[in-house]
C-alpha atoms as a PDB file:
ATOM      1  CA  UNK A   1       7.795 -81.532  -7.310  1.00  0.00           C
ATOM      2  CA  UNK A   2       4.321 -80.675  -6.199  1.00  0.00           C
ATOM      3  CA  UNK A   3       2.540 -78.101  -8.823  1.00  0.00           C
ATOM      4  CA  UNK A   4       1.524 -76.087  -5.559  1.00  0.00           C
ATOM      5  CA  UNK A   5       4.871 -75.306  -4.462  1.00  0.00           C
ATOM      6  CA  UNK A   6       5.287 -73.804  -7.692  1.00  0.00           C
ATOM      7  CA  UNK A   7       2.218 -71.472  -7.464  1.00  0.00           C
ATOM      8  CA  UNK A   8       2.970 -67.329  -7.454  1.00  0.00           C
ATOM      9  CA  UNK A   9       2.680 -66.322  -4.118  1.00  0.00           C
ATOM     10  CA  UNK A  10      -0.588 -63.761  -3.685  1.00  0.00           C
ATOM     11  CA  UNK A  11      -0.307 -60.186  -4.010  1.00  0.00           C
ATOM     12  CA  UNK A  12      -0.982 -58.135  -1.047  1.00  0.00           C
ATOM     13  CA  UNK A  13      -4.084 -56.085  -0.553  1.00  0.00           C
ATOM     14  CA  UNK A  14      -3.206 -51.992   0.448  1.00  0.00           C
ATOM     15  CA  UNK A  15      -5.798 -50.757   2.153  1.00  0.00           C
ATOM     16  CA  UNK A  16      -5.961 -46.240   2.862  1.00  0.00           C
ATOM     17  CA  UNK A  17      -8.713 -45.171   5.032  1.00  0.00           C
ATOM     18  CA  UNK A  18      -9.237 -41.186   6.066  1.00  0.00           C
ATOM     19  CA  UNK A  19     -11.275 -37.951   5.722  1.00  0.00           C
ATOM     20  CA  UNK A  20     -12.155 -36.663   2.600  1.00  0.00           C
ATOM     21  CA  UNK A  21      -9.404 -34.248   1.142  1.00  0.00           C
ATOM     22  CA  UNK A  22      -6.520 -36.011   2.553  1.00  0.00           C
ATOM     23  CA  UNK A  23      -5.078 -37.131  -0.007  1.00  0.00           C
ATOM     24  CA  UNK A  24      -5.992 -41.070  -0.550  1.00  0.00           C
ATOM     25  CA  UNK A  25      -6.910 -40.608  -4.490  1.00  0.00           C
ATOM     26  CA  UNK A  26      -3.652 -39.729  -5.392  1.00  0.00           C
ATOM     27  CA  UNK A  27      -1.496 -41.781  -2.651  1.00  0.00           C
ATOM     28  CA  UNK A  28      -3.308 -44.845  -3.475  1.00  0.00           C
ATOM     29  CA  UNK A  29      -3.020 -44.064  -7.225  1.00  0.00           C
ATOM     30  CA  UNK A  30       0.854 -43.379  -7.011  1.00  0.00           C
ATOM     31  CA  UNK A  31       1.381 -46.654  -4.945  1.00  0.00           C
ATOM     32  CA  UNK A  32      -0.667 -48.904  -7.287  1.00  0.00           C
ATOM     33  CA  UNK A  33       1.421 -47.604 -10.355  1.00  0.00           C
ATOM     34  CA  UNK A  34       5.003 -48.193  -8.292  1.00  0.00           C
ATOM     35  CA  UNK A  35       3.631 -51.658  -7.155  1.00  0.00           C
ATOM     36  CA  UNK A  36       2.018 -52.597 -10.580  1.00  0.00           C
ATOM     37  CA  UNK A  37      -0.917 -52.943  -8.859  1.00  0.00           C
ATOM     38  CA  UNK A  38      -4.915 -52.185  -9.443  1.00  0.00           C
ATOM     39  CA  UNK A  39      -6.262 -48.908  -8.359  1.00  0.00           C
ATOM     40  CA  UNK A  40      -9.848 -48.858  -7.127  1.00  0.00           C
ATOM     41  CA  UNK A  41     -11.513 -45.984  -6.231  1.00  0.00           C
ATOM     42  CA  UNK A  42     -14.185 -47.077  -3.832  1.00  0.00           C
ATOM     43  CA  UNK A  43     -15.757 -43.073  -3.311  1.00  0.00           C
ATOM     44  CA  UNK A  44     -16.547 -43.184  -7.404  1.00  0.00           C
ATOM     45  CA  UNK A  45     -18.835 -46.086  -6.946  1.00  0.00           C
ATOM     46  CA  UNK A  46     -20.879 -44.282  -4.290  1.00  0.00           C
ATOM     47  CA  UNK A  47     -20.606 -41.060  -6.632  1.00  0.00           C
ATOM     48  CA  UNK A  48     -21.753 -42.927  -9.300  1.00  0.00           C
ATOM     49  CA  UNK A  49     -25.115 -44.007  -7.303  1.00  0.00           C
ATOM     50  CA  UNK A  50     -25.338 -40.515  -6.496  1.00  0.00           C
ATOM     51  CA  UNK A  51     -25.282 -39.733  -9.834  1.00  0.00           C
ATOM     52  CA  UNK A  52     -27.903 -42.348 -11.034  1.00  0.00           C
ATOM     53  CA  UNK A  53     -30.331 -41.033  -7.854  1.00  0.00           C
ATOM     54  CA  UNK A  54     -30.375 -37.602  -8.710  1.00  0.00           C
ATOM     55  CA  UNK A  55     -30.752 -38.872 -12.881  1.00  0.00           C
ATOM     56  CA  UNK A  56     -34.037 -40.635 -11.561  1.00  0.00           C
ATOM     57  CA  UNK A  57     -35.376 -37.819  -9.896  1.00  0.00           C
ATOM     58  CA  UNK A  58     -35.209 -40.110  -6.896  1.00  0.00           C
ATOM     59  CA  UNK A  59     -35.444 -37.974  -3.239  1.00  0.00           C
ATOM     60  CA  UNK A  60     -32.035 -38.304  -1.610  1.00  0.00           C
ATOM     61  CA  UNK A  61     -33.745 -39.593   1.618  1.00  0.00           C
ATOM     62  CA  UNK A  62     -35.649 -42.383  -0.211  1.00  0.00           C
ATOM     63  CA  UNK A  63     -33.398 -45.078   1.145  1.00  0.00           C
ATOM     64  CA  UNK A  64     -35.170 -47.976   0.113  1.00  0.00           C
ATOM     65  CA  UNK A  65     -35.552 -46.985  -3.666  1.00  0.00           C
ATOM     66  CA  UNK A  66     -31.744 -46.208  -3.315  1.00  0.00           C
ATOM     67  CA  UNK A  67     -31.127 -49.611  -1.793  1.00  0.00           C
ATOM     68  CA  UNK A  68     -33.210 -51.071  -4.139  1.00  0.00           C
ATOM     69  CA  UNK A  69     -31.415 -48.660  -7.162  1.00  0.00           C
ATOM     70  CA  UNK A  70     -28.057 -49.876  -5.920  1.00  0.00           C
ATOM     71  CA  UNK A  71     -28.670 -53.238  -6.241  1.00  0.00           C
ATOM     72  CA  UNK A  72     -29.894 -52.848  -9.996  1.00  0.00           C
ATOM     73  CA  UNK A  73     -26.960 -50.648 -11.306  1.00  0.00           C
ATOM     74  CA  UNK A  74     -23.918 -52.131 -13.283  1.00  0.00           C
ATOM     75  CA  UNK A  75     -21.204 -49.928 -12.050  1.00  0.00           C
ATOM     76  CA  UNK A  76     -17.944 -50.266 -13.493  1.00  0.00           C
ATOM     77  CA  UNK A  77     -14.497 -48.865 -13.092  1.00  0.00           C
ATOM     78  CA  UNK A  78     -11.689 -48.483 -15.663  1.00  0.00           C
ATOM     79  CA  UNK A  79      -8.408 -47.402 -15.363  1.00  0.00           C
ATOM     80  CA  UNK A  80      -7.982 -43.408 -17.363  1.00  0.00           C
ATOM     81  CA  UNK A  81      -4.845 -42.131 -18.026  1.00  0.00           C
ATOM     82  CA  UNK A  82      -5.920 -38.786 -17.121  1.00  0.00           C
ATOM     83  CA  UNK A  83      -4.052 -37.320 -13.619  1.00  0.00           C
ATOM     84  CA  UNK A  84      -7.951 -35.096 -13.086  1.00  0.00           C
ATOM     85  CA  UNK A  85      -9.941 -37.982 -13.606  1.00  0.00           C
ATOM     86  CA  UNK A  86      -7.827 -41.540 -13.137  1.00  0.00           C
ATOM     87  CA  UNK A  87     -10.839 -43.504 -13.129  1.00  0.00           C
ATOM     88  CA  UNK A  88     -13.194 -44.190 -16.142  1.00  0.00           C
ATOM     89  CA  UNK A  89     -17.000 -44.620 -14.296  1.00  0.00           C
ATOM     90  CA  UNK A  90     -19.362 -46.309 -15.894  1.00  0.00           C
ATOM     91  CA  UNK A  91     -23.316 -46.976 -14.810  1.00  0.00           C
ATOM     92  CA  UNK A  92     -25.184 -49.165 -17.015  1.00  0.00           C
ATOM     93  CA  UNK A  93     -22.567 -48.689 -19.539  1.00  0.00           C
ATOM     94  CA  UNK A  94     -22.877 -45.006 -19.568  1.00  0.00           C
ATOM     95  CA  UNK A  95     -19.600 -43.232 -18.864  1.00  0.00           C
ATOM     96  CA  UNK A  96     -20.420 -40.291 -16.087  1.00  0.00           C
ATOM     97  CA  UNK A  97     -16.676 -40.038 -15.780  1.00  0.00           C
ATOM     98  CA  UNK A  98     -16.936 -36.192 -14.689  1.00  0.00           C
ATOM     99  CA  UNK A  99     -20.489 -35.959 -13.960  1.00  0.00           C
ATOM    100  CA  UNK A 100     -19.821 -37.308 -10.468  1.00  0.00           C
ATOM    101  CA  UNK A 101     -17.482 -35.036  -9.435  1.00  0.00           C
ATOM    102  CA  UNK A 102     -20.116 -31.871  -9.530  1.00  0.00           C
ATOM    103  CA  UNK A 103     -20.962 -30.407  -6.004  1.00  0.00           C
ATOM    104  CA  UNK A 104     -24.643 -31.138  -6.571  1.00  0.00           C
ATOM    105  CA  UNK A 105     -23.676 -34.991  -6.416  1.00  0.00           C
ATOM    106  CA  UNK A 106     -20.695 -34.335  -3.774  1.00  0.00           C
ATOM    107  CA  UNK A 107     -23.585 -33.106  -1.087  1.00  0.00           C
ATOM    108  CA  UNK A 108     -25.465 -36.188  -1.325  1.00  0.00           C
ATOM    109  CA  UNK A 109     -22.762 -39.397  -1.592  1.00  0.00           C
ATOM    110  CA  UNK A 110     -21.983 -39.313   2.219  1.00  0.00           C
ATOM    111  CA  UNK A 111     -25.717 -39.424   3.810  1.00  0.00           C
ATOM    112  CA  UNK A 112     -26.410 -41.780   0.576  1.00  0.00           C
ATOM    113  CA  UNK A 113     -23.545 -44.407   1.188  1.00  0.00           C
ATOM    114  CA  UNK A 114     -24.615 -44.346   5.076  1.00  0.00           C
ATOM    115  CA  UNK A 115     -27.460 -46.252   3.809  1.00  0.00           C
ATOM    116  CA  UNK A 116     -27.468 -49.518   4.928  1.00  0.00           C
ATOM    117  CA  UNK A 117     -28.275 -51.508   1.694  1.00  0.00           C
ATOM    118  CA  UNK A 118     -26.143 -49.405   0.060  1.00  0.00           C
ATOM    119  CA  UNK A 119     -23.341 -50.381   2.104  1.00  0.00           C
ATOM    120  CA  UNK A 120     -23.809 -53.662   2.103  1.00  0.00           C
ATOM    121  CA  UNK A 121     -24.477 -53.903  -1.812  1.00  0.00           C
ATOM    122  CA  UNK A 122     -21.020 -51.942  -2.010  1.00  0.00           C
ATOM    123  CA  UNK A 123     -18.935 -53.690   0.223  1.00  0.00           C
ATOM    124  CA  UNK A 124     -20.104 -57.064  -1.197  1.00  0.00           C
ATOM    125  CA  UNK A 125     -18.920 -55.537  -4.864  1.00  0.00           C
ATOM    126  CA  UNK A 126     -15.687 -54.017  -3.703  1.00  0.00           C
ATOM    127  CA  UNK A 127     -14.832 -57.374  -2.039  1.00  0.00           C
ATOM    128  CA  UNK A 128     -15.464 -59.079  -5.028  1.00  0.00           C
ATOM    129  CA  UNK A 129     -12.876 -56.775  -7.327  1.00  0.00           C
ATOM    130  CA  UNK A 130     -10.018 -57.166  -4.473  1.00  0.00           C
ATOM    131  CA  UNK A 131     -10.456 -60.855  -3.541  1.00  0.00           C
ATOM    132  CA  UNK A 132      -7.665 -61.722  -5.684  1.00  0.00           C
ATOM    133  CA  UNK A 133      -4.946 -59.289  -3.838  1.00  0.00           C
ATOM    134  CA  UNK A 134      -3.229 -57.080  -5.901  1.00  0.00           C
ATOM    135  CA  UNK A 135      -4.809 -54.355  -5.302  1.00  0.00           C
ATOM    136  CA  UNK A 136      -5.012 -50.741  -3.952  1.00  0.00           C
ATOM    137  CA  UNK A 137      -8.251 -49.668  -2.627  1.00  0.00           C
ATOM    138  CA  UNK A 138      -8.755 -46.337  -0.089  1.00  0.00           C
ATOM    139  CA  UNK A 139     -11.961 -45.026   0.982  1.00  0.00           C
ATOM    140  CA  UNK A 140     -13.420 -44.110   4.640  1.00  0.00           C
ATOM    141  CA  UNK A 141     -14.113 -47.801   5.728  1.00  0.00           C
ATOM    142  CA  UNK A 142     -11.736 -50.155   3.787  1.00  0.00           C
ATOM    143  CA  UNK A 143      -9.583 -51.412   6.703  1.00  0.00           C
ATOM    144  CA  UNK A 144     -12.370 -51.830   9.040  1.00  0.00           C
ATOM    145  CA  UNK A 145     -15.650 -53.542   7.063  1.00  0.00           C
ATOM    146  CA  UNK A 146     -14.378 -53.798   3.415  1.00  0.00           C
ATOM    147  CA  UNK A 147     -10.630 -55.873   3.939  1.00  0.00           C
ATOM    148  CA  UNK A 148     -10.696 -55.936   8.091  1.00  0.00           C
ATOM    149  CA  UNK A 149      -7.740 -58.422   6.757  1.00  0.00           C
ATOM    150  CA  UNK A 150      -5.544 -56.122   4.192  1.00  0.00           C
ATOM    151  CA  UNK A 151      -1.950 -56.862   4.275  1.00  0.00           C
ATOM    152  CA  UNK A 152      -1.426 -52.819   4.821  1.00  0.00           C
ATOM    153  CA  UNK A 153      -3.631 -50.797   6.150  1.00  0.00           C
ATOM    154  CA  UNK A 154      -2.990 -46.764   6.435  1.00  0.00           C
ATOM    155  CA  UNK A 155      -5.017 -43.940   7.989  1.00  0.00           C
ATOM    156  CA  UNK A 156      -4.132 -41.248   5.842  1.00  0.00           C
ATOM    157  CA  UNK A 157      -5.299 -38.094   7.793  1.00  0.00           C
ATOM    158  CA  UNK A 158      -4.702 -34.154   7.762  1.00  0.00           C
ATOM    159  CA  UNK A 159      -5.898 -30.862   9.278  1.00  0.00           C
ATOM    160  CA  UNK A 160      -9.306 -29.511   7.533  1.00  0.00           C
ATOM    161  CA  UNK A 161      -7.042 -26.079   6.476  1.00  0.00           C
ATOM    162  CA  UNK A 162      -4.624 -28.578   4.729  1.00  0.00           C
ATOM    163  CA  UNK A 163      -7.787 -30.610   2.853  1.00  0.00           C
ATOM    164  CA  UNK A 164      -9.505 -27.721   2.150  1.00  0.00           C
ATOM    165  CA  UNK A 165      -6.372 -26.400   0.562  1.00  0.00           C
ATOM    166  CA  UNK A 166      -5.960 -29.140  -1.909  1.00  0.00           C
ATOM    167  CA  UNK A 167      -9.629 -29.317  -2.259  1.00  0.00           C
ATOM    168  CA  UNK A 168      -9.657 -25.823  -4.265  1.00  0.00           C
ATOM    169  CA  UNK A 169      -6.296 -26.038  -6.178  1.00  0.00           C
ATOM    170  CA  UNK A 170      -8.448 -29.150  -7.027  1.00  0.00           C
ATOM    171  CA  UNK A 171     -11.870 -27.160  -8.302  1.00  0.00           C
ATOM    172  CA  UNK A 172      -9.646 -24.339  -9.362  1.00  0.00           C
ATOM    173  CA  UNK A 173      -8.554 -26.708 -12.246  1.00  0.00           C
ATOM    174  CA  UNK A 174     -12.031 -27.739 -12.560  1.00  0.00           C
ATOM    175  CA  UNK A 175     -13.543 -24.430 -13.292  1.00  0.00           C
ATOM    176  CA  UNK A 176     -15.613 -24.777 -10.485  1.00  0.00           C
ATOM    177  CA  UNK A 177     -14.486 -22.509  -7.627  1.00  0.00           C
ATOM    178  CA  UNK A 178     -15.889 -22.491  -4.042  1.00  0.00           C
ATOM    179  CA  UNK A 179     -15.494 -19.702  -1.301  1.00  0.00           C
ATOM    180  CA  UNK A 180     -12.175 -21.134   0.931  1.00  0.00           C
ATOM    181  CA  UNK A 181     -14.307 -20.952   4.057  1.00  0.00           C
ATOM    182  CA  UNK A 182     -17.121 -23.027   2.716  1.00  0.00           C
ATOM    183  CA  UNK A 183     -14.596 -25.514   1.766  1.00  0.00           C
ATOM    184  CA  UNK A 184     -13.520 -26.065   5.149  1.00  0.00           C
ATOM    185  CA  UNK A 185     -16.953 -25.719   6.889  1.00  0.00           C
ATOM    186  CA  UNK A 186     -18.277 -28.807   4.178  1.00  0.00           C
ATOM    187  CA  UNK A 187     -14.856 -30.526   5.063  1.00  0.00           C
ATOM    188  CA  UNK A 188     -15.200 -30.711   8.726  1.00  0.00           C
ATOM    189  CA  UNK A 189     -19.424 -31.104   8.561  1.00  0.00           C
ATOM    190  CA  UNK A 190     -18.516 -34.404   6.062  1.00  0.00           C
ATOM    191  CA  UNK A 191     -15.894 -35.135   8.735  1.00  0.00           C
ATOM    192  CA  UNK A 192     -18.886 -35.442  11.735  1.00  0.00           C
ATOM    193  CA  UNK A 193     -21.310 -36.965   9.413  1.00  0.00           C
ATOM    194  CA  UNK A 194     -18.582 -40.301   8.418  1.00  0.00           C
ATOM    195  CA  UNK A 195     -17.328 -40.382  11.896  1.00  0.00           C
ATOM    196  CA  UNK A 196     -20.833 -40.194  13.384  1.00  0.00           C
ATOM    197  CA  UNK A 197     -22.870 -42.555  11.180  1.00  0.00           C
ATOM    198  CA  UNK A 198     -24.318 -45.857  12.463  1.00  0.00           C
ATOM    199  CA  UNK A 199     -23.387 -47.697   9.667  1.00  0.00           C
ATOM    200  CA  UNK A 200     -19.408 -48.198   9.045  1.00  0.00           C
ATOM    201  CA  UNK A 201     -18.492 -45.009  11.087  1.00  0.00           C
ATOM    202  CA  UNK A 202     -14.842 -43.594   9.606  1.00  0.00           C
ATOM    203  CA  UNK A 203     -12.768 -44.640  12.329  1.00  0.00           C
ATOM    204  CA  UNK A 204      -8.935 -45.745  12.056  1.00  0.00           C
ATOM    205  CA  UNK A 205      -8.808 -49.864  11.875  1.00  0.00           C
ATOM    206  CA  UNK A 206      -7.132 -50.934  15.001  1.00  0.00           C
ATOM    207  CA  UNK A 207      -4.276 -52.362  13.431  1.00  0.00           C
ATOM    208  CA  UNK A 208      -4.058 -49.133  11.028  1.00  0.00           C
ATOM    209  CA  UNK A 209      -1.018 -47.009  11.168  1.00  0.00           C
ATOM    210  CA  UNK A 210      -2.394 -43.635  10.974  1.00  0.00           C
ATOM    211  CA  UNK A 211      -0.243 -41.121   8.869  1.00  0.00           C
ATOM    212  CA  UNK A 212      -1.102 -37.289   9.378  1.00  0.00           C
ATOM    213  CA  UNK A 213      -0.130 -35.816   5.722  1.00  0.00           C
ATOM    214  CA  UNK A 214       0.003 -32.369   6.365  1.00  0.00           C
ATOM    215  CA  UNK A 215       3.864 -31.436   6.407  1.00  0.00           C
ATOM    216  CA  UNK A 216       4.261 -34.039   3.775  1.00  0.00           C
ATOM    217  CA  UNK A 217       3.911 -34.398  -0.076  1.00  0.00           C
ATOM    218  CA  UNK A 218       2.484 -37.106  -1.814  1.00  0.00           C
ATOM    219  CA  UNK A 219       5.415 -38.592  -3.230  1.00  0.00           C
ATOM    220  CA  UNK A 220       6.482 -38.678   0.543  1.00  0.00           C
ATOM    221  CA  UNK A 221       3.595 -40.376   1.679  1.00  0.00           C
ATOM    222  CA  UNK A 222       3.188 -42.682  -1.170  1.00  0.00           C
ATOM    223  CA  UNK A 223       7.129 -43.743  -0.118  1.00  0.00           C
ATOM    224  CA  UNK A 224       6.571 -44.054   3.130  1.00  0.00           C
ATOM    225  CA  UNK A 225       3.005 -47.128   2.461  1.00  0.00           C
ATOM    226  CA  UNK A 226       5.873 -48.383  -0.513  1.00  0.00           C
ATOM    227  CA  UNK A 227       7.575 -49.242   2.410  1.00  0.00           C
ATOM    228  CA  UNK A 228       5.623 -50.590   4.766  1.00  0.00           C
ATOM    229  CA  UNK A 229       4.468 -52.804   1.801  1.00  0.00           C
ATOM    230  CA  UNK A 230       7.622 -54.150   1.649  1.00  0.00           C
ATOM    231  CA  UNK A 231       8.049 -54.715   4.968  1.00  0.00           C
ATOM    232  CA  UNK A 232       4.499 -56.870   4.893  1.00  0.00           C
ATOM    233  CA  UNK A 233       6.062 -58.893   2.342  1.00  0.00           C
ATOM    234  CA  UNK A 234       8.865 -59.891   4.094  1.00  0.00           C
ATOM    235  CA  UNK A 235       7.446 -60.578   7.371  1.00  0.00           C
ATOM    236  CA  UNK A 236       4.698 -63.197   4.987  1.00  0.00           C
ATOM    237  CA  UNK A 237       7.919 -64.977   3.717  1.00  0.00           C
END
């Protein structure tokens, strides 16, 4: 018998697209650990250069010392046990594991990862963590530039009240509070700025199944892309 009829059949690649606040960190995170699959949290590495820009002193709007910065930093993700922070960052071997997540760096990672050498610096790393299958990745552009060939691909989606909702229980843990109506004003001004960019625009992959999360909970939605995994398998053979 031929060695390559004996070979494990790839994993499948689970790709969740959608708005900021709808839920894709935890979703993606609760399917990779009922799949036994990797968890990559594509947002952290942008946060991460965010981080390293503002550490510099480098102007936000610099975009080709930030293209140049992105293509110099070793950014690294580990899996944490921790349910706040599931992801271990690292940036030149540096853990800034909760320094991204301050509002300070959350203003500037959307007009920074529009940058086109950042994107294309990202995208090439990302690709290079999921070629093997396996995986779970969700961001705003995963479906359409990052793995336009996923094996599942989900647009995860909800109403700005509903993200801004979860968005302070989230901060509310944190210790870092924001006025409800800001929350939704930043929600739906991040919303137009990802839709609206030049440069990997969030937009639904055309062969996405969008999934609007509001009247749902995340065990619910993480179910439902369980699922629809399983269905992928079986229609690959």
């Amino acid at each position: 018998m031929s060695n390559l009829s004996c070979a494990p059949a790839r994993l499948l690649t689970i790709a969740i697209d959608g708005p900021a606040g709808a839920g894709k960190s935890t979703v993606a995170r609760g399917v990779a650990a009922r799949l036994g699959y990797t968890y990559l949290d594509t947002g952290a590495m942008y946060r991460a250069l965010a981080w390293a820009t503002l550490n510099r002193g480098i102007d936000p709007t610099d975009h080709a010392t930030i293209g140049a910065l992105a293509r110099q930093l070793d950014i690294r993700l580990q899996p944490a046990d921790s349910e706040l922070h599931p992801t271990r960052v690292f940036v030149d071997g540096i853990e800034i594991t909760h320094e991204i997540r301050t509002p300070e760096i959350s203003a500037i990672t959307s007009p920074i990862s529009a940058i086109p050498e950042v994107r294309t610096t990202m995208v090439a790393l990302q690709q290079e963590m999921g070629a093997r299958g396996g995986i779970v990745m969700e961001g705003r552009d995963i479906g359409t530039v990052v793995f336009p060939n996923a094996d599942v691909k989900v647009f995860l989606t909800a109403s700005s009240h509903r993200r801004a909702e979860r968005r302070a229980a989230e901060l509310e843990v944190r210790g870092t509070p924001i006025p409800f109506a800001q929350l939704v004003r930043d929600i739906e001004e991040r919303d137009q700025r990802d839709s609206g960019r030049d440069v990997a625009p969030m937009v639904p992959a055309a062969d996405a199944v969008i999934l609007d999360s509001d009247s749902l909970s995340a065990d619910d939605v993480v179910q439902q892309i369980v699922h629809w995994h399983r269905e992928a398998e079986q229609r690959r053979g």
